[in-house]
Structures are given as structure tokens and as C-alpha cells.
N, C-alpha and C. Protein backbone atom coordinates (compact mmCIF):
# COMPACT_ATOMS: atom_id res chain seq x y z
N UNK A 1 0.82 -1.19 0.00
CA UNK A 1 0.00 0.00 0.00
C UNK A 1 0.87 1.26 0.00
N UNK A 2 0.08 2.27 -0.62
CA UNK A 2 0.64 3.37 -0.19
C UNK A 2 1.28 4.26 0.88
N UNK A 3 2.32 4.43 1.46
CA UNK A 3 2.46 5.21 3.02
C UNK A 3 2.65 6.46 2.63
N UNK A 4 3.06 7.25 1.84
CA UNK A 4 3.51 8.41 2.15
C UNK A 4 3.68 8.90 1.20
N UNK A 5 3.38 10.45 0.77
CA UNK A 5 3.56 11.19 -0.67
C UNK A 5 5.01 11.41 -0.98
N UNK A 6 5.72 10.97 -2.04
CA UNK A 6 7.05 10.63 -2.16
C UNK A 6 7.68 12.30 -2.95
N UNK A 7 7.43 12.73 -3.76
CA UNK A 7 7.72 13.98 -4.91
C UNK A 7 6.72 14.49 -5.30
N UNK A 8 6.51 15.88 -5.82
CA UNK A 8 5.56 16.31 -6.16
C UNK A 8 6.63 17.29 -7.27
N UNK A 9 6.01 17.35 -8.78
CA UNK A 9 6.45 17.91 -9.76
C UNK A 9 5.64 19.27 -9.67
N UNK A 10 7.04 20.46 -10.02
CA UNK A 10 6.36 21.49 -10.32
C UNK A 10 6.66 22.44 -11.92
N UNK A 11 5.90 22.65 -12.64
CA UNK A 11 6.93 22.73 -14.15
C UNK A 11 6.62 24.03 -13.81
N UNK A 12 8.07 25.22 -13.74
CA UNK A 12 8.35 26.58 -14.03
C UNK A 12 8.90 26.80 -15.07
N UNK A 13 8.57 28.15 -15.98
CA UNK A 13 9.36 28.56 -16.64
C UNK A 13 10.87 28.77 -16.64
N UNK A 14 11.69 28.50 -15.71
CA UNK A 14 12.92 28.98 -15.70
C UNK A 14 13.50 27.93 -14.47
N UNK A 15 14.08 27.27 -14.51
CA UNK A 15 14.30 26.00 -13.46
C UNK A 15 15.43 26.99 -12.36
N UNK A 16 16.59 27.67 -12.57
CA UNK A 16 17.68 28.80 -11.88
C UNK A 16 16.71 29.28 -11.44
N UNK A 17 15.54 30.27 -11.59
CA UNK A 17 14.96 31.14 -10.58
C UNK A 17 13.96 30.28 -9.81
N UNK A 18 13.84 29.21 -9.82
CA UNK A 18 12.70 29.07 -9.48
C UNK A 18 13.39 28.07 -8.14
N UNK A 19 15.01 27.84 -8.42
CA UNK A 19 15.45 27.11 -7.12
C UNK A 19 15.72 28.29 -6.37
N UNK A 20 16.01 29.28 -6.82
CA UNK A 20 16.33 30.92 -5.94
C UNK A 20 15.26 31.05 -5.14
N UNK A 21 13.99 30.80 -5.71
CA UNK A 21 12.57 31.50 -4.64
C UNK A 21 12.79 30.25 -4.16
N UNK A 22 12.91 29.27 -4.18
CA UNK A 22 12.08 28.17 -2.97
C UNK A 22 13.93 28.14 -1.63
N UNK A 23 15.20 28.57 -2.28
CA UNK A 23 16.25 28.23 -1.41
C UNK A 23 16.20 29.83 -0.69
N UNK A 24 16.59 30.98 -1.19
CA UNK A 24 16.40 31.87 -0.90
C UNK A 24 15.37 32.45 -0.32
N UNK A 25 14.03 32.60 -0.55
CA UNK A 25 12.91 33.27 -0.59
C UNK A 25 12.31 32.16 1.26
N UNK A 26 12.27 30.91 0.37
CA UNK A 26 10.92 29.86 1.43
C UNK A 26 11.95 29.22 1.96
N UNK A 27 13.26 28.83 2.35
CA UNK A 27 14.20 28.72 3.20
C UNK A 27 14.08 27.36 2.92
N UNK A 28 13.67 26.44 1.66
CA UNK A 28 14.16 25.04 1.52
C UNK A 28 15.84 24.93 1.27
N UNK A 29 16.06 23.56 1.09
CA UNK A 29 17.10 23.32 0.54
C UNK A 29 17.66 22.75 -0.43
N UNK A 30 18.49 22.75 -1.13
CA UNK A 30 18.55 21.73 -2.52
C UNK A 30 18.85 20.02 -2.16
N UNK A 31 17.75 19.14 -2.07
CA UNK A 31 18.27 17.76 -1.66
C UNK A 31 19.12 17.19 -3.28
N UNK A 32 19.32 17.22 -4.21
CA UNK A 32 19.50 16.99 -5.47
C UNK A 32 19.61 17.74 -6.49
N UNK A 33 20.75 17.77 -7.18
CA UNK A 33 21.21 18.69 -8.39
C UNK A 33 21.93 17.79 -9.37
N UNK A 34 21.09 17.16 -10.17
CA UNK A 34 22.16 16.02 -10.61
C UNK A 34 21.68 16.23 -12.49
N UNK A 35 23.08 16.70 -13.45
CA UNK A 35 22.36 16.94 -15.11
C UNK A 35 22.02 15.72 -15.38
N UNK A 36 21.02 15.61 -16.58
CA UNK A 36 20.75 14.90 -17.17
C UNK A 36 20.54 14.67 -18.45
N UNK A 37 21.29 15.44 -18.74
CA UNK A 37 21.64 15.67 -20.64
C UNK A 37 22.14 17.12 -20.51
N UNK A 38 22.21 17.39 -21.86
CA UNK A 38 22.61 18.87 -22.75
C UNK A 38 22.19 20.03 -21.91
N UNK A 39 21.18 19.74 -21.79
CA UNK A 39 19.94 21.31 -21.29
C UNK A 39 18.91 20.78 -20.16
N UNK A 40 19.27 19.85 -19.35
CA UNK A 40 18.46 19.09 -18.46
C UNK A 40 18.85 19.11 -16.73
N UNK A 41 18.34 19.44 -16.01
CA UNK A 41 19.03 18.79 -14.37
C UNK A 41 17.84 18.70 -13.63
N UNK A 42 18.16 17.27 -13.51
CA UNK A 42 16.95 16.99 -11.80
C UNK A 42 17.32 17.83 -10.63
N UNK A 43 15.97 18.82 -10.50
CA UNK A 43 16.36 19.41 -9.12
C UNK A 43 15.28 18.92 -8.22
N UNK A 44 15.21 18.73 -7.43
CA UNK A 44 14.49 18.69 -6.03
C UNK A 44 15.14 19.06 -4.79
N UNK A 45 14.15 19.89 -4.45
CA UNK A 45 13.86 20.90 -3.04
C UNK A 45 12.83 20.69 -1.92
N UNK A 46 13.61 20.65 -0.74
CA UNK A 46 12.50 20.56 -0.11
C UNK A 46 12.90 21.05 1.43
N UNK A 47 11.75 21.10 2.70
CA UNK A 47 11.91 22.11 3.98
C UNK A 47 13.44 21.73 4.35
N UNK A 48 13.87 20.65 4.29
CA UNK A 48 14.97 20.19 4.96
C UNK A 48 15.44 18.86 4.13
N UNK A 49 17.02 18.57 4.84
CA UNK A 49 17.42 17.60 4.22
C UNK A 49 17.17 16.11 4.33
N UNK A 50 16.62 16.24 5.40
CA UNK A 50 15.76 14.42 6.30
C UNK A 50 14.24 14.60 5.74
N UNK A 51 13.48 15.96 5.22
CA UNK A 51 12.40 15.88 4.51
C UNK A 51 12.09 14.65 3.89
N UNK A 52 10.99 13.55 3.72
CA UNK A 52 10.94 12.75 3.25
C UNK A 52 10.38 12.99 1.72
N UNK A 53 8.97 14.34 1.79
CA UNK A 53 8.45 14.83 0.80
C UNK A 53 9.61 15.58 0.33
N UNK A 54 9.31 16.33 -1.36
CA UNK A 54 10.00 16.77 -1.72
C UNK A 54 9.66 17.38 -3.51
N UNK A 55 9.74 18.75 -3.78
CA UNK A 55 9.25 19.12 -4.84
C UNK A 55 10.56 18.97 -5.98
N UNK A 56 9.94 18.31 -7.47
CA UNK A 56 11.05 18.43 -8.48
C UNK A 56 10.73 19.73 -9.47
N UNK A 57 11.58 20.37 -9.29
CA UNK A 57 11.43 21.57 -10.21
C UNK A 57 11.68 21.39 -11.69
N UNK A 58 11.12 21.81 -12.64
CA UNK A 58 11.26 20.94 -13.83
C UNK A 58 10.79 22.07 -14.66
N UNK A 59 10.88 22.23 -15.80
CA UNK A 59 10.53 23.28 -16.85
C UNK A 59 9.70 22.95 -17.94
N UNK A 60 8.42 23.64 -17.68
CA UNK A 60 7.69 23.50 -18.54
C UNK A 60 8.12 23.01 -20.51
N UNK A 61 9.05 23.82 -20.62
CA UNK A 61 9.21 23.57 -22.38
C UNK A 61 10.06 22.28 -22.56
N UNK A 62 10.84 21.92 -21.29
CA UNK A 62 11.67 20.67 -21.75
C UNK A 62 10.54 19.94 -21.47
N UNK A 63 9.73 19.71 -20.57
CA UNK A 63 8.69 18.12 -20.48
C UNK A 63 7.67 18.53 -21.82
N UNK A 64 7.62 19.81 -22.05
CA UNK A 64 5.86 19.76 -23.14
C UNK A 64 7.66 19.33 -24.57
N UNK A 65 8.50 19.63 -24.82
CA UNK A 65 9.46 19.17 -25.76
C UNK A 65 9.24 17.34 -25.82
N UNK A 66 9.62 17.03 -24.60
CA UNK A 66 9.88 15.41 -24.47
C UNK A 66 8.49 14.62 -24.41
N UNK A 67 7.41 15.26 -24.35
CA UNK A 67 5.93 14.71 -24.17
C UNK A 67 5.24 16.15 -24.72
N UNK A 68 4.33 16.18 -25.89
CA UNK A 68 3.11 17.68 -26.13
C UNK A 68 2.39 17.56 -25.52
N UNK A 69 1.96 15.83 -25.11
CA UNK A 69 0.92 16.17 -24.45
C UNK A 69 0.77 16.18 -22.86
N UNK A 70 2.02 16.08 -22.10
CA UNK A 70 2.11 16.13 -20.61
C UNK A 70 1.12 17.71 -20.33
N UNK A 71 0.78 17.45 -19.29
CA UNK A 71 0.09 18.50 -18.58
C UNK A 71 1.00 19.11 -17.48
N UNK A 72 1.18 20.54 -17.84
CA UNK A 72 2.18 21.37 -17.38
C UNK A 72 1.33 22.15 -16.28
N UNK A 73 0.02 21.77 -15.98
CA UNK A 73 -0.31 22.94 -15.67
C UNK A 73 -0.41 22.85 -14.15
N UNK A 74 0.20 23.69 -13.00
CA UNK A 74 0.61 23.81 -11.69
C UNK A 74 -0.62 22.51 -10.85
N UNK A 75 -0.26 21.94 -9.98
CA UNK A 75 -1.12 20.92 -9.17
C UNK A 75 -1.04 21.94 -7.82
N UNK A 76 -2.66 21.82 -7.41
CA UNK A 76 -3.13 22.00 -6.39
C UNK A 76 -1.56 21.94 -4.54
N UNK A 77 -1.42 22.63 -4.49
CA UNK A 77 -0.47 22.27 -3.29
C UNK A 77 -0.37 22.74 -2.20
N UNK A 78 -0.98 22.26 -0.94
CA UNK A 78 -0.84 22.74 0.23
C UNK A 78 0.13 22.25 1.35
N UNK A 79 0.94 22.73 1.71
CA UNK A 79 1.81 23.17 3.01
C UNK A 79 1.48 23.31 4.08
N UNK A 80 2.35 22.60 5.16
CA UNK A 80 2.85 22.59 6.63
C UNK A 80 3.42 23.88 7.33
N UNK A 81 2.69 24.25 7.90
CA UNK A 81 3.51 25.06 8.99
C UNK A 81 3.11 24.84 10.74
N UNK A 82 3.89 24.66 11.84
CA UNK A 82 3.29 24.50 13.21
C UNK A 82 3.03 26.08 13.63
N UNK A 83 3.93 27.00 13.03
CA UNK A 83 3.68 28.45 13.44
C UNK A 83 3.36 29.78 12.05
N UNK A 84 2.17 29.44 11.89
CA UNK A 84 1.68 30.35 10.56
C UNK A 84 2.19 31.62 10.25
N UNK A 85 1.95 32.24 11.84
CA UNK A 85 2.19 33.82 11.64
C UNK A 85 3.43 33.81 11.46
N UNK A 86 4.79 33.33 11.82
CA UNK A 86 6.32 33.87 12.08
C UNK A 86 6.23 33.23 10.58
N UNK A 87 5.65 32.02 10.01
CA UNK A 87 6.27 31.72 8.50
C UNK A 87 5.68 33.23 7.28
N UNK A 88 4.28 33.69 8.17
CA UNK A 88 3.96 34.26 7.19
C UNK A 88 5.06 35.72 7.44
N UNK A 89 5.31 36.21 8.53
CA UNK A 89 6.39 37.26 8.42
C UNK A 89 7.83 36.99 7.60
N UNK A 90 7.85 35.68 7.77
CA UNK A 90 9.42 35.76 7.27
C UNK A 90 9.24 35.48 5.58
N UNK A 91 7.98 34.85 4.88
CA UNK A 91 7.97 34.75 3.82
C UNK A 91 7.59 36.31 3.25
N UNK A 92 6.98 37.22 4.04
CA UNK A 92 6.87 38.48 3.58
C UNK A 92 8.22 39.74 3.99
N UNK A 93 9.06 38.87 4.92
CA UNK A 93 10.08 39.46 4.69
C UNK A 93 11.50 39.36 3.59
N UNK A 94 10.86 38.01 2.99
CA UNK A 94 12.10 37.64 2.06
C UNK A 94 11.49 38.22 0.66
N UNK A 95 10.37 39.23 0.61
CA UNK A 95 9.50 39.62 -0.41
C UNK A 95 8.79 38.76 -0.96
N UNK A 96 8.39 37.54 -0.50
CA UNK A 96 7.25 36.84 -1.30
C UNK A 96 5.25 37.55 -1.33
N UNK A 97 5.25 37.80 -2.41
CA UNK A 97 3.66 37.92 -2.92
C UNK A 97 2.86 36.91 -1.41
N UNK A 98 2.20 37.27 -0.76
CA UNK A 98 1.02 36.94 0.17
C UNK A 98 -0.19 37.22 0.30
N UNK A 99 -0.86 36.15 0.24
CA UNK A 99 -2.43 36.98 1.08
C UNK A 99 -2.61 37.14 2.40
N UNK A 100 -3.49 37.73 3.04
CA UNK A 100 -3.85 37.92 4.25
C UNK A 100 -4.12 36.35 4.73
N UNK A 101 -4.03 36.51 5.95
CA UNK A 101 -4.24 35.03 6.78
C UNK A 101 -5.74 35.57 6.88
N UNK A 102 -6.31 33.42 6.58
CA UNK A 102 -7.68 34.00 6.78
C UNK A 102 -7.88 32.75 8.14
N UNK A 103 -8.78 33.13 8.90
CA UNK A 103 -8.58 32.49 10.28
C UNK A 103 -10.53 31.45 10.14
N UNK A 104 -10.02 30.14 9.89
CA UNK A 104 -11.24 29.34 9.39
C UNK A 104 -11.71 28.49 10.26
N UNK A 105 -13.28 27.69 10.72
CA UNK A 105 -12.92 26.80 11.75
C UNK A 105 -12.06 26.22 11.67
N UNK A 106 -11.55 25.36 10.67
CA UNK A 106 -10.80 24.55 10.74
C UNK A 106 -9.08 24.67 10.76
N UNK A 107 -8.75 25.74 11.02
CA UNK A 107 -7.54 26.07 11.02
C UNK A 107 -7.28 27.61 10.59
N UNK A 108 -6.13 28.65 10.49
CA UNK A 108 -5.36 29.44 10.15
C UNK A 108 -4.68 29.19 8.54
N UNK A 109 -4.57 30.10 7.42
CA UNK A 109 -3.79 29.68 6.28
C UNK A 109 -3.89 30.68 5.69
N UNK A 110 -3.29 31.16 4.85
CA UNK A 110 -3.06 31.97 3.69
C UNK A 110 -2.24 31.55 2.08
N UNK A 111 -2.04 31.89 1.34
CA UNK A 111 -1.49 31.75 -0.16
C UNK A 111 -0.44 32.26 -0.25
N UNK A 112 0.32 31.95 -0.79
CA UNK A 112 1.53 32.58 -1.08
C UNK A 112 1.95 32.16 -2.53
N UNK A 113 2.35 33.18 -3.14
CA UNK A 113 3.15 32.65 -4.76
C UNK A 113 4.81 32.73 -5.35
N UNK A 114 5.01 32.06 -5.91
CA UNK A 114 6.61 31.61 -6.36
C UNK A 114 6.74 32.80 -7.43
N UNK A 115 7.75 32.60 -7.93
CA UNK A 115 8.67 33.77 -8.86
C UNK A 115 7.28 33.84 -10.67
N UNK A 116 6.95 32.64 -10.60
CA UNK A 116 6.14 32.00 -11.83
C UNK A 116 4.86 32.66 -11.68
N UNK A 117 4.32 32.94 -10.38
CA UNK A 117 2.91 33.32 -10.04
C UNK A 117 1.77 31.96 -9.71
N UNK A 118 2.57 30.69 -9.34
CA UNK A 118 1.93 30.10 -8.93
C UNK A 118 1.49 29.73 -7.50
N UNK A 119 0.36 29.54 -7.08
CA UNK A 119 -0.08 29.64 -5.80
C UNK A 119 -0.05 29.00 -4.89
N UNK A 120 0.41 28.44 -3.66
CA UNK A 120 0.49 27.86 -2.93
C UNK A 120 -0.78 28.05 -1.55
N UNK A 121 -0.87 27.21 -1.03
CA UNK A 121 -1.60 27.12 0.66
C UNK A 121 -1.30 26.76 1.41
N UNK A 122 -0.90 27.47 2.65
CA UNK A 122 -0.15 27.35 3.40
C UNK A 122 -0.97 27.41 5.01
N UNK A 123 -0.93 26.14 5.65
CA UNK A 123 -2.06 26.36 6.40
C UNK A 123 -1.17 25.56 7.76
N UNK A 124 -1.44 26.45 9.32
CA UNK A 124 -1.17 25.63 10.19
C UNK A 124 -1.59 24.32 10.93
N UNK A 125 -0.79 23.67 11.32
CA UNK A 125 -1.47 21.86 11.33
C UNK A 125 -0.15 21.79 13.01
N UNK A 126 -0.90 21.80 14.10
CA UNK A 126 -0.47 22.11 15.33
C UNK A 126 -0.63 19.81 15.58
């Protein structure tokens, strides 16, 4: 059976900026930098290096190149935090795009977006 969500693909336009916002910006780290041809490198990033999850950053024109018909288009993705507010200050201090925290029964969360303009949810889980 299934235990545990292993990678999650994200296709950006520009694979260099897009490890800048998630190492720089959201304070992951690079678990993997390894080429894989001419114009190719597996990257995956993720909160930490014992992280078990983990996002592969990947570029839209090389996968729609190697497959037309792969679907490039961003997957739904929500995020861990135990302390919402200090992640949401420090992601608005490293200049990341935010929404307001919206405070729900079911928890605290807000959005946040990458260099690409894609959206994230970011919700506390105590």
C-alpha cells in the first residue's frame, strides 16, 4: 500500500529562478542537483534535508518538448507550517507575494506565490 507522498512535480518557466525563490525566498534546501543531458538537471527541493516529501522543479518547455501532451499545468499544493504567523512574516520578509491570513474553523492559512505566479496554501497543522 501506499504510506507516504514521495515527490511532487512542479513545471516553471525557468528551473535557476525558481530554485532561488524556494532556497532563498521559502528557506528550503537543494536535496538533489544532478544533469541529465545537454539542457536538463533533476532538481528537487524541499523544507529540509531528512524531509521525506519533496518538490522536483522541472521546466515546462523541456517536459511539453519530451511529451506535447504532458500536462504542465501547476497541481493544487498545500503546506505545513506549526507556526503560521512567524512563517507568514518571514515569507513576507524575504519579499514573497502573500495573502492575508484568513482564520477558518478549521484552522489558520493563507497563499503565497513563487517567482512564476503560482499559488500555494499554506495552512497551520499544530
Amino acid at each position: 500500500m501506499i504510506n507516504q507522498i514521495g515527490k511532487i512535480t512542479i513545471y516553471v518557466k525557468n528551473q535557476q529562478e525558481a530554485k532561488k525563490f524556494w532556497v532563498e525566498k521559502a528557506g528550503f534546501v537543494v536535496k538533489a542537483e544532478i544533469p541529465m543531458g545537454p539542457n536538463m538537471t533533476w532538481l528537487e527541493v524541499g523544507p529540509s534535508a531528512e524531509a521525506f516529501t519533496s518538490f522536483i522543479i522541472y521546466e515546462k518547455d523541456l517536459m511539453l518538448a519530451q511529451n506535447k501532451d504532458a500536462n504542465v499545468a501547476h497541481p493544487s499544493i498545500l503546506l505545513s507550517t506549526t507556526d503560521l504567523e512567524k512563517t507568514y512574516e518571514e515569507l513576507n520578509a524575504n519579499g514573497v507575494k502573500t495573502t492575508e491570513i484568513q482564520i477558518m474553523p478549521y484552522g489558520k492559512m493563507f497563499n503565497f506565490y513563487d517567482q512564476d505566479d503560482n499559488i500555494y496554501l499554506l495552512r497551520e497543522d499544530k
